[in-house]
C-alpha atoms as a PDB file:
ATOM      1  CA  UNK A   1      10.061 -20.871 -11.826  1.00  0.00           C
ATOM      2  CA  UNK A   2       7.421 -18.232 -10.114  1.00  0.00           C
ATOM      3  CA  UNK A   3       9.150 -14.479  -9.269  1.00  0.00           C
ATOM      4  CA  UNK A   4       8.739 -13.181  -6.302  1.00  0.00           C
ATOM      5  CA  UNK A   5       7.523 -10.103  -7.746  1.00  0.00           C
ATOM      6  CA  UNK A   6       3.348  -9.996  -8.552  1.00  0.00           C
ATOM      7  CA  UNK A   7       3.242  -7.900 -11.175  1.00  0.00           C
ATOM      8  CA  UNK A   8       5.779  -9.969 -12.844  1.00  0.00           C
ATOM      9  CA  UNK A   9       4.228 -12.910 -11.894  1.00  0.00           C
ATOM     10  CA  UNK A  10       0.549 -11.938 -13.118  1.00  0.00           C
ATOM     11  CA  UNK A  11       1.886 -10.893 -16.309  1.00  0.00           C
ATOM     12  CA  UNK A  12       3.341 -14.391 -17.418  1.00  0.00           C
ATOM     13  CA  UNK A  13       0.443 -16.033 -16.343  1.00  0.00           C
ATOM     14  CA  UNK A  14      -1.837 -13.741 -18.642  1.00  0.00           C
ATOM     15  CA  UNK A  15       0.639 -14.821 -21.346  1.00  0.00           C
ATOM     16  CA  UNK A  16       0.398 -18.336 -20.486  1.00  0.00           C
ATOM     17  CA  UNK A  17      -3.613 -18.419 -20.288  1.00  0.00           C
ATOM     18  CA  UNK A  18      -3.631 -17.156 -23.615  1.00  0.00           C
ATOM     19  CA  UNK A  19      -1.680 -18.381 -25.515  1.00  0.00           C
ATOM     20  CA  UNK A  20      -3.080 -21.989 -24.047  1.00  0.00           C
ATOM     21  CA  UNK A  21      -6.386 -20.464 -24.947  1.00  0.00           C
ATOM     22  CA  UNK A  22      -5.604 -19.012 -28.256  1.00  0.00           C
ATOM     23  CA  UNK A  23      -6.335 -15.462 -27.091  1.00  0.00           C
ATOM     24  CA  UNK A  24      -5.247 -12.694 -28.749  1.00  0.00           C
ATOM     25  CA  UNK A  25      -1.957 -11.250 -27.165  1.00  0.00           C
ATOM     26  CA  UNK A  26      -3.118  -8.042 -28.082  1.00  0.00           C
ATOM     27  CA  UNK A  27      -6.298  -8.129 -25.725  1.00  0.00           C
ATOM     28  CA  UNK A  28      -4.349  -9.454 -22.986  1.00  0.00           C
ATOM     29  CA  UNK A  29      -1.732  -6.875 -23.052  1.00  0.00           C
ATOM     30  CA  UNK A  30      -4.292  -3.804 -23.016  1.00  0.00           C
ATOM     31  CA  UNK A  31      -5.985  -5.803 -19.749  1.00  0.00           C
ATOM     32  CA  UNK A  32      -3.110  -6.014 -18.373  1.00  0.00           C
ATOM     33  CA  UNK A  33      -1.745  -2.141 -18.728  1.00  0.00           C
ATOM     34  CA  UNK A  34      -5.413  -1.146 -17.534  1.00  0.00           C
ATOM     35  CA  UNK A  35      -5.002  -3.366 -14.340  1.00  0.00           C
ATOM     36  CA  UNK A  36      -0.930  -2.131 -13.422  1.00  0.00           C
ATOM     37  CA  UNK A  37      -2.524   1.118 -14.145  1.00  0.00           C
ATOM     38  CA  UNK A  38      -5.425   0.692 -11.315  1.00  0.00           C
ATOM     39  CA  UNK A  39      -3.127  -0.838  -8.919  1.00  0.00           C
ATOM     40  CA  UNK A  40      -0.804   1.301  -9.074  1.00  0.00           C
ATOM     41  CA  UNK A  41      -3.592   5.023  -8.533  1.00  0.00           C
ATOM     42  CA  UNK A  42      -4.666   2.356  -5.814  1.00  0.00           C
ATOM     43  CA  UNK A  43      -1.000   2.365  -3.692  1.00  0.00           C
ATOM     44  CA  UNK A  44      -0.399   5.793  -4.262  1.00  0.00           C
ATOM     45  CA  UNK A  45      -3.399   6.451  -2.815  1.00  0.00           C
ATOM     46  CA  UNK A  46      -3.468   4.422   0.190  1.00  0.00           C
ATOM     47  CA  UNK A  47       0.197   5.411   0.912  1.00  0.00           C
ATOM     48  CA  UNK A  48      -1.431   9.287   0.600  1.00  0.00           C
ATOM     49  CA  UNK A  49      -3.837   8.354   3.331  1.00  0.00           C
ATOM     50  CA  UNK A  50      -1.273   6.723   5.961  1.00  0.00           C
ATOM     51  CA  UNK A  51       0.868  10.066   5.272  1.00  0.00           C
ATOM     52  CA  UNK A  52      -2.533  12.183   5.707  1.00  0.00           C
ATOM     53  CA  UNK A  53      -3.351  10.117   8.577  1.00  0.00           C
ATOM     54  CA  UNK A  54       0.480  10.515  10.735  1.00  0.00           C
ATOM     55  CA  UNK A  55       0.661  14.333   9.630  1.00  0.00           C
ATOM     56  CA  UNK A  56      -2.969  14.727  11.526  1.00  0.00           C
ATOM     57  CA  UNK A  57      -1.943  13.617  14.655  1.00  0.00           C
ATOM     58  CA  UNK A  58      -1.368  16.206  17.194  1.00  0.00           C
ATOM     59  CA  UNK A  59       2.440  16.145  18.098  1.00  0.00           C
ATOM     60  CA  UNK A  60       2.795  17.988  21.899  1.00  0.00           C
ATOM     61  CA  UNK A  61       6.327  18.316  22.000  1.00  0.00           C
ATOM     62  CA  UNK A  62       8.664  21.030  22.859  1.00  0.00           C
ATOM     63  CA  UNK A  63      10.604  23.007  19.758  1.00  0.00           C
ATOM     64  CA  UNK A  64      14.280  22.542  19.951  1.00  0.00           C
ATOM     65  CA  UNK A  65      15.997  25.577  21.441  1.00  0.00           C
ATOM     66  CA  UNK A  66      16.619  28.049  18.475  1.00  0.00           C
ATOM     67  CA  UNK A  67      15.148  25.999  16.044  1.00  0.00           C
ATOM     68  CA  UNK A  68      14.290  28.274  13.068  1.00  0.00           C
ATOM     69  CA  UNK A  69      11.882  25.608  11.391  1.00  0.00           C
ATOM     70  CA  UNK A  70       8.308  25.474  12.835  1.00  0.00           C
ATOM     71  CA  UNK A  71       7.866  22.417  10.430  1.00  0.00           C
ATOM     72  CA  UNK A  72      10.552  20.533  11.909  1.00  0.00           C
ATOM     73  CA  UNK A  73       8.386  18.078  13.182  1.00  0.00           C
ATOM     74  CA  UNK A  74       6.078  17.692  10.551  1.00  0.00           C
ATOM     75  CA  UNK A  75       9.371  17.294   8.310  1.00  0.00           C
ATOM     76  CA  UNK A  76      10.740  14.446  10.245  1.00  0.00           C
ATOM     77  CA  UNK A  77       7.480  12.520  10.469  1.00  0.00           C
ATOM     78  CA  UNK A  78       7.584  12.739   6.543  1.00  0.00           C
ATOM     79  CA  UNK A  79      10.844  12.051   5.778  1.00  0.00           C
ATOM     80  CA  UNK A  80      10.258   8.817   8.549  1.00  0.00           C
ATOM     81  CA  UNK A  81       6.588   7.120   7.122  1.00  0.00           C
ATOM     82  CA  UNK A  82       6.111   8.558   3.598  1.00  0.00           C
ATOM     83  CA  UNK A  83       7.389   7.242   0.656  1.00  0.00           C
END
């Protein structure tokens, strides 16, 4: 039965191909780490750009009356797109 989840899913398989193969478990394993590793520097920094990207916009729009935040909007916009 496949997972819905890729890293899951890419993880059996590696076990699968080598033990079919007669690969040491060991050497798979350390692949393995090293490519969650990379993918996961990779999303973190793609979801850094989208952030960098929204926050550079220029937002035109009024303050709230009273508000004592100047950041308010730059707060929401966060809090909205960023993980």
């Amino acid at each position: 039965m496949r997972l819905p989840m890729p890293p899951v899913a890419c993880f059996v398989d590696g076990l699968v191909v080598a033990v079919e193969r007669g690969t040491p478990l060991g050497d798979v394993l350390r692949a393995q780490a090293v490519d969650a590793r990379e993918q996961y520097k990779r999303d973190l920094i793609e979801a850094g750009g989208r952030c960098e990207a929204l926050m550079l916009q220029p937002a035109v729009l009024p303050m709230p009356y009273g508000c004592p935040d100047p950041w308010w909007l730059a707060r929401v916009v966060a809090a909205r797109w960023c993980p």
